[in-house]
PDB file of N, CA and C in Angstrom:
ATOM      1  N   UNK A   1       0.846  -1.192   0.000  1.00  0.00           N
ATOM      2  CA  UNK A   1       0.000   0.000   0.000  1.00  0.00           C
ATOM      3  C   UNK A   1       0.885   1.247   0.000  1.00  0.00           C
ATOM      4  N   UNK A   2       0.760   2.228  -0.736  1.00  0.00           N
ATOM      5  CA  UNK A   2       1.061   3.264  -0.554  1.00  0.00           C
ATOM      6  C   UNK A   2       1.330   4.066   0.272  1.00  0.00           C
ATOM      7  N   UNK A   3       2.400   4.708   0.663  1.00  0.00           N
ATOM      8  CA  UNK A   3       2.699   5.740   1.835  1.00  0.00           C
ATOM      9  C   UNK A   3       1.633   6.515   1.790  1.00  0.00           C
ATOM     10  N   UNK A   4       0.923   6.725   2.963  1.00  0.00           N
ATOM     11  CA  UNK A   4       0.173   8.255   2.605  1.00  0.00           C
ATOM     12  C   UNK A   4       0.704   9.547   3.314  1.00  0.00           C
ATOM     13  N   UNK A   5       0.861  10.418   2.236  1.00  0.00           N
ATOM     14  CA  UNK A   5       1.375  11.993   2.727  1.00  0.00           C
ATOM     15  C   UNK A   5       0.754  12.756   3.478  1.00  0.00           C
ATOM     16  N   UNK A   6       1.227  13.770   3.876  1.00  0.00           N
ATOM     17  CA  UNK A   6       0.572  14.882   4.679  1.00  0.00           C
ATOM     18  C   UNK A   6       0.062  15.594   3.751  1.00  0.00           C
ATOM     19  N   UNK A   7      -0.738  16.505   3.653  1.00  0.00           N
ATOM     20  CA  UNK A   7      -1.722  17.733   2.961  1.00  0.00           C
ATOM     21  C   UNK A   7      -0.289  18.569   2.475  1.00  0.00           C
ATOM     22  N   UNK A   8      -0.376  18.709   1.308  1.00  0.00           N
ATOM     23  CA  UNK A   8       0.959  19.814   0.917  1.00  0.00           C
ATOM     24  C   UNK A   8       0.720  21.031   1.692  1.00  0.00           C
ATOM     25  N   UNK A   9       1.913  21.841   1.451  1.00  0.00           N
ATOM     26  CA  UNK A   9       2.278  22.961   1.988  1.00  0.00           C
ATOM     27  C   UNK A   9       1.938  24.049   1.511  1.00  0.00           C
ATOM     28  N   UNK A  10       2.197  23.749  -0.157  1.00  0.00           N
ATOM     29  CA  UNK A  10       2.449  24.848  -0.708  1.00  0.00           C
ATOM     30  C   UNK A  10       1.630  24.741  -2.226  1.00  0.00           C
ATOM     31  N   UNK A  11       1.853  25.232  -3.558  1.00  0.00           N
ATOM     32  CA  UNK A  11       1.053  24.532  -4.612  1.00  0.00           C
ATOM     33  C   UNK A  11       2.595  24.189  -5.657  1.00  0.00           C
ATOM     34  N   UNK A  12       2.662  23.436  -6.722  1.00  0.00           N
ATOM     35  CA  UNK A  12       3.702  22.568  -7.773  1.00  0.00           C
ATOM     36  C   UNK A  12       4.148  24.161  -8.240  1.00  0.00           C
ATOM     37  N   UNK A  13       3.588  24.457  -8.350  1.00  0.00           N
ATOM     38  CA  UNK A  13       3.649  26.400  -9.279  1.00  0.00           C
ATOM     39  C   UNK A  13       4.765  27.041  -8.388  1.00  0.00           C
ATOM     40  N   UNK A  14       5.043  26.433  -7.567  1.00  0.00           N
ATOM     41  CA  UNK A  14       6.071  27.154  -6.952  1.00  0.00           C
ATOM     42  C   UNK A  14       7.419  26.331  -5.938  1.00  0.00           C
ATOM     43  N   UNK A  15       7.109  25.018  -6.775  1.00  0.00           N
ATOM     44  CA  UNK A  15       8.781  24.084  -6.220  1.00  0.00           C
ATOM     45  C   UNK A  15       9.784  24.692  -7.474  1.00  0.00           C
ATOM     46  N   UNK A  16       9.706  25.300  -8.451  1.00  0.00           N
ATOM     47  CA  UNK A  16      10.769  25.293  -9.076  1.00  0.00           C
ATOM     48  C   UNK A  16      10.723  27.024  -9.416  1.00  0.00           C
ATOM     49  N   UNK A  17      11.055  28.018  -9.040  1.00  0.00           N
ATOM     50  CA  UNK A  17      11.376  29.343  -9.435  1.00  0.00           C
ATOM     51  C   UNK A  17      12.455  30.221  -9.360  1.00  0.00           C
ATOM     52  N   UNK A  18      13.092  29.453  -8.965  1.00  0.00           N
ATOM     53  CA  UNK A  18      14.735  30.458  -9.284  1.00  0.00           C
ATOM     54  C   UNK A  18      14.996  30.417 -10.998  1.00  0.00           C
ATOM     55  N   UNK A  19      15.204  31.434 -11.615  1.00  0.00           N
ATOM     56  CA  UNK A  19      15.397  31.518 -13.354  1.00  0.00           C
ATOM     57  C   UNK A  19      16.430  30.197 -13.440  1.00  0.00           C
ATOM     58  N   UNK A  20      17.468  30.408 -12.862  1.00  0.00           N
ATOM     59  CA  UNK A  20      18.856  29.701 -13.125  1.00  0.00           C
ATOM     60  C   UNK A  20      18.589  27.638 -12.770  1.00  0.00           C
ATOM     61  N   UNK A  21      17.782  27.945 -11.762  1.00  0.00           N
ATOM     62  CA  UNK A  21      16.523  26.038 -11.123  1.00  0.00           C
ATOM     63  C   UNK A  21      16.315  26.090 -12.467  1.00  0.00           C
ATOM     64  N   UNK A  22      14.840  26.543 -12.608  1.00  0.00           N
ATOM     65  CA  UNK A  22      14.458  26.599 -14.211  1.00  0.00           C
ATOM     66  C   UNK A  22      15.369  26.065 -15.134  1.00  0.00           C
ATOM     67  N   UNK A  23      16.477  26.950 -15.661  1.00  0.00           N
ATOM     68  CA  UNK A  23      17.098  26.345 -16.800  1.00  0.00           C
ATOM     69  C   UNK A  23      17.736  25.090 -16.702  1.00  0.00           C
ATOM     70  N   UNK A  24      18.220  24.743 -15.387  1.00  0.00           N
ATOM     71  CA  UNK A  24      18.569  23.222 -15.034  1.00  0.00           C
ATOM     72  C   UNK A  24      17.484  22.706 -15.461  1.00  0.00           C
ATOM     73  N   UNK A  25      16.306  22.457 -15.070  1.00  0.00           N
ATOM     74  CA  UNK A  25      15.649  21.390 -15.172  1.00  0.00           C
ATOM     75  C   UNK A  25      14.792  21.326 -16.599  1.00  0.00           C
ATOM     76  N   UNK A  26      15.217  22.447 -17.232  1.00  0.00           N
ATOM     77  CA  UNK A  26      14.567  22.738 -19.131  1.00  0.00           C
ATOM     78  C   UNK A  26      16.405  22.027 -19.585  1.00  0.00           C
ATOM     79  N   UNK A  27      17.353  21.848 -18.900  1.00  0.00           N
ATOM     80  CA  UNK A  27      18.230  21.314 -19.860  1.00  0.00           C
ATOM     81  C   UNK A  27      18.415  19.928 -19.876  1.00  0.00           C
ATOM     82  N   UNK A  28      18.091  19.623 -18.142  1.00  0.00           N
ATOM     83  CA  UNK A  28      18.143  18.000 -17.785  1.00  0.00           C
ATOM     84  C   UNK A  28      19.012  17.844 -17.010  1.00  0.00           C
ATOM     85  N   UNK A  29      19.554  18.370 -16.088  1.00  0.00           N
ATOM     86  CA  UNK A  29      20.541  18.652 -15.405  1.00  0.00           C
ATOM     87  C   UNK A  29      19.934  18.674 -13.974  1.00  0.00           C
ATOM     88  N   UNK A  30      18.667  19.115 -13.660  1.00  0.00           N
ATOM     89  CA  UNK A  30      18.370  19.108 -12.729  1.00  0.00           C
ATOM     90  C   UNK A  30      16.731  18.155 -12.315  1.00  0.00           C
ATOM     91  N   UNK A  31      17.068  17.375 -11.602  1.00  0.00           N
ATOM     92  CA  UNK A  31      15.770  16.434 -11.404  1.00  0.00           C
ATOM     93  C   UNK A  31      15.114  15.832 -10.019  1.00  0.00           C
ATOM     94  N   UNK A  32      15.230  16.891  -9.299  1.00  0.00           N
ATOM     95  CA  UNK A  32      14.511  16.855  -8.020  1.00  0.00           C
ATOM     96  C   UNK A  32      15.065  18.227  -7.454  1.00  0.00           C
ATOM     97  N   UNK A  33      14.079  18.605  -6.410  1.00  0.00           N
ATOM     98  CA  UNK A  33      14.162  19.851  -5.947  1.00  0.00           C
ATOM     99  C   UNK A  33      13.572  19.812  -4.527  1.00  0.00           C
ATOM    100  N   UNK A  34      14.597  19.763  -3.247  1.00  0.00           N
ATOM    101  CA  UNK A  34      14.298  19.763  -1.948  1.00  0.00           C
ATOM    102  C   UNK A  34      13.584  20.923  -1.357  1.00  0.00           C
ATOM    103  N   UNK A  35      12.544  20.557  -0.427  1.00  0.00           N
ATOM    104  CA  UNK A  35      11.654  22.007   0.031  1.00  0.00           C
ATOM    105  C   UNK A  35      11.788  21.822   1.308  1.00  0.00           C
ATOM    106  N   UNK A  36      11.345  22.878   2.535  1.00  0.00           N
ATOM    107  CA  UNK A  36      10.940  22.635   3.520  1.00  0.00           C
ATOM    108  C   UNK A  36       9.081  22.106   3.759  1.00  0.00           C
ATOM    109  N   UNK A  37       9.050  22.368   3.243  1.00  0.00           N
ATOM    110  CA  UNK A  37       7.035  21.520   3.183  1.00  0.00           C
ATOM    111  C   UNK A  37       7.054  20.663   1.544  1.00  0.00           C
ATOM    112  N   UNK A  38       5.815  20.252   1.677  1.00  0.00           N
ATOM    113  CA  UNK A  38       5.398  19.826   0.690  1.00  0.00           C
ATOM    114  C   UNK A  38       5.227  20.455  -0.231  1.00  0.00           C
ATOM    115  N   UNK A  39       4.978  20.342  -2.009  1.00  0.00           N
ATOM    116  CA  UNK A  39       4.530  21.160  -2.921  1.00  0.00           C
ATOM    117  C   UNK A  39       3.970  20.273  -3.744  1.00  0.00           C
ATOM    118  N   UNK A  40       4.209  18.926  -4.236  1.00  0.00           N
ATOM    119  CA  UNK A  40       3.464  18.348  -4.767  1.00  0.00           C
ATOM    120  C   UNK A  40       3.033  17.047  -4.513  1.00  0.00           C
ATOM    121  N   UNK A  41       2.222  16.116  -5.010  1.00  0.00           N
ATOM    122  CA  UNK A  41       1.839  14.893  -4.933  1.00  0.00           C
ATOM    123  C   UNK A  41       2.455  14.306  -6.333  1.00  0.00           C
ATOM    124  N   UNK A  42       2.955  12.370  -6.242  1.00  0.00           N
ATOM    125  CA  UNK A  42       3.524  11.891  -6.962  1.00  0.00           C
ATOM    126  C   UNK A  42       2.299  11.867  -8.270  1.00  0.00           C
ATOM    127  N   UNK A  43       2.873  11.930  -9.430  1.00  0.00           N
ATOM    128  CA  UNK A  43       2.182  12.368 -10.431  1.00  0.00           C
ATOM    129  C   UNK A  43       1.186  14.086 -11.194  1.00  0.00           C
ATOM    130  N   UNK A  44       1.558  14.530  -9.978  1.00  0.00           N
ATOM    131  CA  UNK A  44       1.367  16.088 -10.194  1.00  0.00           C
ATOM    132  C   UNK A  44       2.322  16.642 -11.312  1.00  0.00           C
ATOM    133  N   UNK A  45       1.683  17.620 -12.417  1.00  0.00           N
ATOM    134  CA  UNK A  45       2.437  17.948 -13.679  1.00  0.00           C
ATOM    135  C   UNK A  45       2.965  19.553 -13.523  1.00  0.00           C
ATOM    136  N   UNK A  46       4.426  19.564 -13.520  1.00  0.00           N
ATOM    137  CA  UNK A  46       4.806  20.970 -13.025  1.00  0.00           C
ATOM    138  C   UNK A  46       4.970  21.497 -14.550  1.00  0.00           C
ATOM    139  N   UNK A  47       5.094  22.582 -15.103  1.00  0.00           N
ATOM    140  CA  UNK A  47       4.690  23.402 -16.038  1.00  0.00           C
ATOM    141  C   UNK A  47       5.836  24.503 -16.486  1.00  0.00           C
ATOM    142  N   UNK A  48       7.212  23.759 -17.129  1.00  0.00           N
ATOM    143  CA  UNK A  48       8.011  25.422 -16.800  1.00  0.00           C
ATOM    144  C   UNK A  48       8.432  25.852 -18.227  1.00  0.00           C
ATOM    145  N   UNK A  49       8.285  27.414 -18.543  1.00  0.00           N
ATOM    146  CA  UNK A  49       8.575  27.035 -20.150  1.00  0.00           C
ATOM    147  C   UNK A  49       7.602  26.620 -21.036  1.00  0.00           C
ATOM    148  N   UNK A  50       6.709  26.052 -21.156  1.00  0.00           N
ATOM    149  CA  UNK A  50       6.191  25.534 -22.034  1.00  0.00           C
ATOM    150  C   UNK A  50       6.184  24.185 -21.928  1.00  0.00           C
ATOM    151  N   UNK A  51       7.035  23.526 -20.966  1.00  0.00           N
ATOM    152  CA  UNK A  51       7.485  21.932 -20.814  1.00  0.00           C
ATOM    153  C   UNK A  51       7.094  21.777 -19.517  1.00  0.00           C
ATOM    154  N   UNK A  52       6.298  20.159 -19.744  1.00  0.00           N
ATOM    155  CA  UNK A  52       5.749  19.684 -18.713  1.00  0.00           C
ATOM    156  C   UNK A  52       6.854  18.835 -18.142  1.00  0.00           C
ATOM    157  N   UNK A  53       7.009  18.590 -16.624  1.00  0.00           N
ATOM    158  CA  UNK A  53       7.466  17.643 -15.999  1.00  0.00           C
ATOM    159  C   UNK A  53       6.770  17.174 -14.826  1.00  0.00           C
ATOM    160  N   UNK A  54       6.995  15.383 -14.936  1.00  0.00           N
ATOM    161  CA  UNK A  54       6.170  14.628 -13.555  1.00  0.00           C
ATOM    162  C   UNK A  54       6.823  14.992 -12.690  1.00  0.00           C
ATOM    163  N   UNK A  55       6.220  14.421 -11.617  1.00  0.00           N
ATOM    164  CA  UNK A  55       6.557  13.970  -9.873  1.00  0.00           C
ATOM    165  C   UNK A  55       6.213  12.924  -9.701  1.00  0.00           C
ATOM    166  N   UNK A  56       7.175  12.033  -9.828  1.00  0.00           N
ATOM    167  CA  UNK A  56       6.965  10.797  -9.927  1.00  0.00           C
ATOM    168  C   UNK A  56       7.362  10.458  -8.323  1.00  0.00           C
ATOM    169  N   UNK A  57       8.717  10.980  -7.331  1.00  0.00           N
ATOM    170  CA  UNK A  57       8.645  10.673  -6.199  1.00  0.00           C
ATOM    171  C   UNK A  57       8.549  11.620  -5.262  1.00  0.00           C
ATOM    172  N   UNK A  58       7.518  11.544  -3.618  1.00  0.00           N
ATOM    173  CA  UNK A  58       8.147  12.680  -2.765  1.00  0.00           C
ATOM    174  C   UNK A  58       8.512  11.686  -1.466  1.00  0.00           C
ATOM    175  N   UNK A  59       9.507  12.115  -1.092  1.00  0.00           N
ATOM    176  CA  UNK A  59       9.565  11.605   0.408  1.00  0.00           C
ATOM    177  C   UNK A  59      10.463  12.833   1.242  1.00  0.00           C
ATOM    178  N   UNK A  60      10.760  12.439   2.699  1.00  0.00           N
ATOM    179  CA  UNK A  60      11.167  12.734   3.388  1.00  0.00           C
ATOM    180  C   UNK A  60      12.807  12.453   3.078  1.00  0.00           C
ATOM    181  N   UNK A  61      14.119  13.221   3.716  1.00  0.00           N
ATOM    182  CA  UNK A  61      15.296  13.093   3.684  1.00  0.00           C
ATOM    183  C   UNK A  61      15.696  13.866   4.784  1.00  0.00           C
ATOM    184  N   UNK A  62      16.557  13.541   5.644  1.00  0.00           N
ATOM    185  CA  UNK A  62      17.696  14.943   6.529  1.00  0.00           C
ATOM    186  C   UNK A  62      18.479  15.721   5.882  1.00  0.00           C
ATOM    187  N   UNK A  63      18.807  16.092   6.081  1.00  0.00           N
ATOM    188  CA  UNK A  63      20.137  17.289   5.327  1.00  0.00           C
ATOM    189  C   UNK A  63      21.502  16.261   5.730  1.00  0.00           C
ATOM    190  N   UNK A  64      21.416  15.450   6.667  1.00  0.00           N
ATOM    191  CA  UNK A  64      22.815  15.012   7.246  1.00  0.00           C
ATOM    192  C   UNK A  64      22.790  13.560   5.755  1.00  0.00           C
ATOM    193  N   UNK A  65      21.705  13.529   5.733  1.00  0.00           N
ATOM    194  CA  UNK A  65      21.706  11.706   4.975  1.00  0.00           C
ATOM    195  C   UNK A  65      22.303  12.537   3.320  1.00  0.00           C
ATOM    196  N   UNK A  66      22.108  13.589   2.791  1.00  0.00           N
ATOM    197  CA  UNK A  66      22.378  14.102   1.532  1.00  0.00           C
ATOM    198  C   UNK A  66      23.901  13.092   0.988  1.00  0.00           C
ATOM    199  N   UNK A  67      23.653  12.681  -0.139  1.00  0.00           N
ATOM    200  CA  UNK A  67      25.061  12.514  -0.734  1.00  0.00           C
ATOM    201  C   UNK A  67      25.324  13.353  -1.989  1.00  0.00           C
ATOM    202  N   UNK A  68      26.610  13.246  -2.500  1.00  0.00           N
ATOM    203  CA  UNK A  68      27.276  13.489  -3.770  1.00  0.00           C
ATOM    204  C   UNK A  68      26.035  13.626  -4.756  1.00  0.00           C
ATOM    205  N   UNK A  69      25.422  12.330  -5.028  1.00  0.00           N
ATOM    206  CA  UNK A  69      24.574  11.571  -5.840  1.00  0.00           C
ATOM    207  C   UNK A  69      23.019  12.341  -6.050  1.00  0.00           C
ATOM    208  N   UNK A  70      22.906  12.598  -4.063  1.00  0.00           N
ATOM    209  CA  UNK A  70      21.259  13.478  -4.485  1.00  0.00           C
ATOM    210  C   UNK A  70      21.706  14.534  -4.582  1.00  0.00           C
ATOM    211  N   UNK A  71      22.859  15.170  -4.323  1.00  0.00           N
ATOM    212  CA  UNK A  71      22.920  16.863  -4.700  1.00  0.00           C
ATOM    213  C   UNK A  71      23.069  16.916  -6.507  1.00  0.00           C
ATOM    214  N   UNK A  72      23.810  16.006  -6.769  1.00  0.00           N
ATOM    215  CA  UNK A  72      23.796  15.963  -8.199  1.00  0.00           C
ATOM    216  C   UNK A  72      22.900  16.112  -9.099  1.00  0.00           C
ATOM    217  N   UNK A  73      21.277  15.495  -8.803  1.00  0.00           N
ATOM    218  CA  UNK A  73      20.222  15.433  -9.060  1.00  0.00           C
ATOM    219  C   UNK A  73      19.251  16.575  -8.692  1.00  0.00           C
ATOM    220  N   UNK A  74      20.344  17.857  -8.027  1.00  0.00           N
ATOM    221  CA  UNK A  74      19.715  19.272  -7.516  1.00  0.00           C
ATOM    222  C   UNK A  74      20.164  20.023  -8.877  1.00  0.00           C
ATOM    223  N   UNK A  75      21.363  19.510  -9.516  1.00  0.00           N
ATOM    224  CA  UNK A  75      22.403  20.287 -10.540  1.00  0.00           C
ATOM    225  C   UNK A  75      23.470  20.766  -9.746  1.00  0.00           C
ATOM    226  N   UNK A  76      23.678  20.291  -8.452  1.00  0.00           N
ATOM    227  CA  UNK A  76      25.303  21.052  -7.845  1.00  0.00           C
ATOM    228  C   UNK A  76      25.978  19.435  -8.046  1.00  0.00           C
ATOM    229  N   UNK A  77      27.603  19.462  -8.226  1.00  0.00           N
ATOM    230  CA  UNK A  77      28.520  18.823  -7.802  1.00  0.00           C
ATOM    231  C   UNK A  77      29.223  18.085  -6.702  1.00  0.00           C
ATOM    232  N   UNK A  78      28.604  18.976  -5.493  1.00  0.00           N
ATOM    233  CA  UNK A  78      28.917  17.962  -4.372  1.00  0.00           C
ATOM    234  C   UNK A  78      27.976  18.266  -3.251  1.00  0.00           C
ATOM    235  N   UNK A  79      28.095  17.973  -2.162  1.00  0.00           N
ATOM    236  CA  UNK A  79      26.950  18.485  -1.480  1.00  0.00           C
ATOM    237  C   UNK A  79      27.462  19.815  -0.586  1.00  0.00           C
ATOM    238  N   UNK A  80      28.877  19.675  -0.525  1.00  0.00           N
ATOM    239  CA  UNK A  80      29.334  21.573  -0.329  1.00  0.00           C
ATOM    240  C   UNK A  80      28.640  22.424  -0.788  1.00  0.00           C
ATOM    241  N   UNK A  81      28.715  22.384  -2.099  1.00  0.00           N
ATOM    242  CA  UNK A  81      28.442  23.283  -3.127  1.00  0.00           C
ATOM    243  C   UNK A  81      26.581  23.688  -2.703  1.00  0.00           C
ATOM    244  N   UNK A  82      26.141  22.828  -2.578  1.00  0.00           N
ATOM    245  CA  UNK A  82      24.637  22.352  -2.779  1.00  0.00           C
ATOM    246  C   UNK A  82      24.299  23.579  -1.525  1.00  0.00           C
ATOM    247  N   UNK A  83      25.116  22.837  -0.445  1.00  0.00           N
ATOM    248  CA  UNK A  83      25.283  23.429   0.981  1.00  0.00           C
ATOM    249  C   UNK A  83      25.025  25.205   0.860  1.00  0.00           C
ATOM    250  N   UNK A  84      26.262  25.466   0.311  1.00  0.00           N
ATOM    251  CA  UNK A  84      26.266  26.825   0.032  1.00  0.00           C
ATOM    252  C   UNK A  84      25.593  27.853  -0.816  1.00  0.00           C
ATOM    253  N   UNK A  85      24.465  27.001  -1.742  1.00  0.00           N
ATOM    254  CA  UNK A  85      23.543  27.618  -2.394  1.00  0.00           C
ATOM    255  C   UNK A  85      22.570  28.312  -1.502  1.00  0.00           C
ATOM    256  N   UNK A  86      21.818  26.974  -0.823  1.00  0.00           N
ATOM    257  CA  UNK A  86      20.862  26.968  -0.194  1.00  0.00           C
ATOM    258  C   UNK A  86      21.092  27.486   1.291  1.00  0.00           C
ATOM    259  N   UNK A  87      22.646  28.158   1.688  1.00  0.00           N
ATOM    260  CA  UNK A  87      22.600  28.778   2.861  1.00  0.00           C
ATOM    261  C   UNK A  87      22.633  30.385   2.322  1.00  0.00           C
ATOM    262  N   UNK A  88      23.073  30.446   1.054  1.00  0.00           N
ATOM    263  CA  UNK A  88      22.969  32.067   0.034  1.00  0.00           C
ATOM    264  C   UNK A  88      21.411  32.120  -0.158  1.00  0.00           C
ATOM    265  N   UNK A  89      20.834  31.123  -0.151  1.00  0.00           N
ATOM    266  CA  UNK A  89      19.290  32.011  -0.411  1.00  0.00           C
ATOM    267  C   UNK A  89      18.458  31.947   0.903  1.00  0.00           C
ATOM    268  N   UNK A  90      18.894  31.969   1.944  1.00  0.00           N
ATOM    269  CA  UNK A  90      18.112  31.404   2.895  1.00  0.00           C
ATOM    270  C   UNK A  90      19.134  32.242   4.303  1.00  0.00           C
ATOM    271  N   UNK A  91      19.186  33.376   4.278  1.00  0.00           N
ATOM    272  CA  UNK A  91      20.213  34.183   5.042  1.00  0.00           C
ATOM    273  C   UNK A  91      19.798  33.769   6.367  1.00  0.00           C
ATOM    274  N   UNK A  92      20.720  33.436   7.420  1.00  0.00           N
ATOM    275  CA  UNK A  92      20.765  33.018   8.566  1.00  0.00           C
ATOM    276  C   UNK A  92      19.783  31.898   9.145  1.00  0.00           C
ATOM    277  N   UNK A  93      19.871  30.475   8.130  1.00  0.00           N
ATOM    278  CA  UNK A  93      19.114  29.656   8.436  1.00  0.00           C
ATOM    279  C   UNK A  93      20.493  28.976   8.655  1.00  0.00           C
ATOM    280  N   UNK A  94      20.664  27.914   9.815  1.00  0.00           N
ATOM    281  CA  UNK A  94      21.056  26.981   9.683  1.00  0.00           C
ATOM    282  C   UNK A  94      20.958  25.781   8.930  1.00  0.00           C
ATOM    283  N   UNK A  95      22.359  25.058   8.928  1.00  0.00           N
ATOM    284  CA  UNK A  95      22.100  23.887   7.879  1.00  0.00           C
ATOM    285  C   UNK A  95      21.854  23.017   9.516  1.00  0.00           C
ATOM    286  N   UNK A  96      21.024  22.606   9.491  1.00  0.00           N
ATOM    287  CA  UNK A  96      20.966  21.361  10.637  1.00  0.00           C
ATOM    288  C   UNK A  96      21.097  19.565  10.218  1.00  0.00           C
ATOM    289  N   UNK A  97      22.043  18.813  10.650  1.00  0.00           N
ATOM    290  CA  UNK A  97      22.123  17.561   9.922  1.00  0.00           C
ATOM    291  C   UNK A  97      20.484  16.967  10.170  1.00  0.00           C
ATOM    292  N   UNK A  98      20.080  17.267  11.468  1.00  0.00           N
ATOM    293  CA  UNK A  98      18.530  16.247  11.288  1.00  0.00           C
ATOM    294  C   UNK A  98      17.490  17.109  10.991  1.00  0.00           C
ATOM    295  N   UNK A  99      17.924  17.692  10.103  1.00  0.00           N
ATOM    296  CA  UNK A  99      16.265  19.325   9.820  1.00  0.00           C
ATOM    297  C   UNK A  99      16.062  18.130   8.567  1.00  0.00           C
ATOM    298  N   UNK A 100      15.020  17.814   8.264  1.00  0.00           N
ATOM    299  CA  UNK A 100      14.218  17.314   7.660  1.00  0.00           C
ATOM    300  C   UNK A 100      13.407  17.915   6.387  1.00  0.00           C
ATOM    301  N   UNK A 101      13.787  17.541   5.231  1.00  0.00           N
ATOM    302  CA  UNK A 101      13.419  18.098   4.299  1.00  0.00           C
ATOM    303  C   UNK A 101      12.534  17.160   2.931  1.00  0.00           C
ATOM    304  N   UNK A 102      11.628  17.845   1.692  1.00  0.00           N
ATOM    305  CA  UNK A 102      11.057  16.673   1.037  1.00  0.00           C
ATOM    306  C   UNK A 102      11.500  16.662   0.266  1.00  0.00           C
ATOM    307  N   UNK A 103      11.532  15.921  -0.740  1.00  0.00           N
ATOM    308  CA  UNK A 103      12.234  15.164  -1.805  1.00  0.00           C
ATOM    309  C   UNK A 103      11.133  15.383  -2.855  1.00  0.00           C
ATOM    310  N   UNK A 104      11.392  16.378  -3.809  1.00  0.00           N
ATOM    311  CA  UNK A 104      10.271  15.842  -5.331  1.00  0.00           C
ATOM    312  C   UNK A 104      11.272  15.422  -6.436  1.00  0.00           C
ATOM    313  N   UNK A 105      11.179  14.631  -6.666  1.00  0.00           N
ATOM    314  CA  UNK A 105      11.714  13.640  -7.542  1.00  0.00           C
ATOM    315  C   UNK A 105      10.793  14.158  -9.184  1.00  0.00           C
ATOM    316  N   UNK A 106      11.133  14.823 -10.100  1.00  0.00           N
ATOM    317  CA  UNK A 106      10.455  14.758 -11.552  1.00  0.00           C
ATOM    318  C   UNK A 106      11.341  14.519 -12.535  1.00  0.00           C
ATOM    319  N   UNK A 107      10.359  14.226 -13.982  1.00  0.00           N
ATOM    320  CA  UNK A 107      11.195  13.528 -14.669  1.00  0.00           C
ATOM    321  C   UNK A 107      10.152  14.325 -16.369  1.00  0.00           C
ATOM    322  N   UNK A 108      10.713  14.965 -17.528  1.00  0.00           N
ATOM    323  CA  UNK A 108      10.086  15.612 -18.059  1.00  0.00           C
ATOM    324  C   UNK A 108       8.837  14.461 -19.177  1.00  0.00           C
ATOM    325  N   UNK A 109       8.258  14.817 -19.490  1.00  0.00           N
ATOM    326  CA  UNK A 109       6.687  14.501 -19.989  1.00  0.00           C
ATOM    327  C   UNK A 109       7.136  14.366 -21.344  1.00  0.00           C
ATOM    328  N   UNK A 110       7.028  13.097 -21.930  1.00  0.00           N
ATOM    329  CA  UNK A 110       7.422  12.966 -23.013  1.00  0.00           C
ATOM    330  C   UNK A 110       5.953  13.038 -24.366  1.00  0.00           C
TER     331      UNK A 110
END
């Protein structure tokens, strides 16, 4: 049976809006995008550009569990890098290893 989620947070219209997110994920470079709440449900169709992409997964992750591998799948190189994005847009948030974050996993609409 299916995990069941909590009530999103937020609406799909707004997991992906940084211009520079955007062009990652219109080139293919970028294929999941970590939030603090929810934004979509698996199979929800995000809209960027003119190009549709699924949500095929959401789950839960820590910031401490992050590897190489899922930052890669943000479009950063390591999870330093990743680190230091998301502490530049987010002025005086801590990175906490057990702060808890969701996982949307998409993949573009063929």
């Amino acid at each position: 049976m299916p995990e069941t989620l909590p009530p999103k947070t937020c609406s799909i219209e707004r997991l992906v809006t940084v211009a520079e997110d955007v062009e990652k994920v219109i080139r293919g470079e970028k294929t999941a995008t970590r939030r603090n709440g929810r934004y979509a449900d698996p199979g929800e169709i995000m809209e960027l550009q003119g190009q549709q992409f699924e949500v095929h997964k959401v789950y839960q992750q820590s910031l401490g569990e992050l590897t190489d591998a899922d930052v890669q799948a943000e479009g950063y190189a390591d999870v330093e890098s990743y680190k230091n994005y998301i502490l530049s847009m987010h002025a005086g948030m801590p990175w906490l290893p057990h702060m808890k974050v969701w996982v949307h996993e998409f993949r573009r609409v063929q």
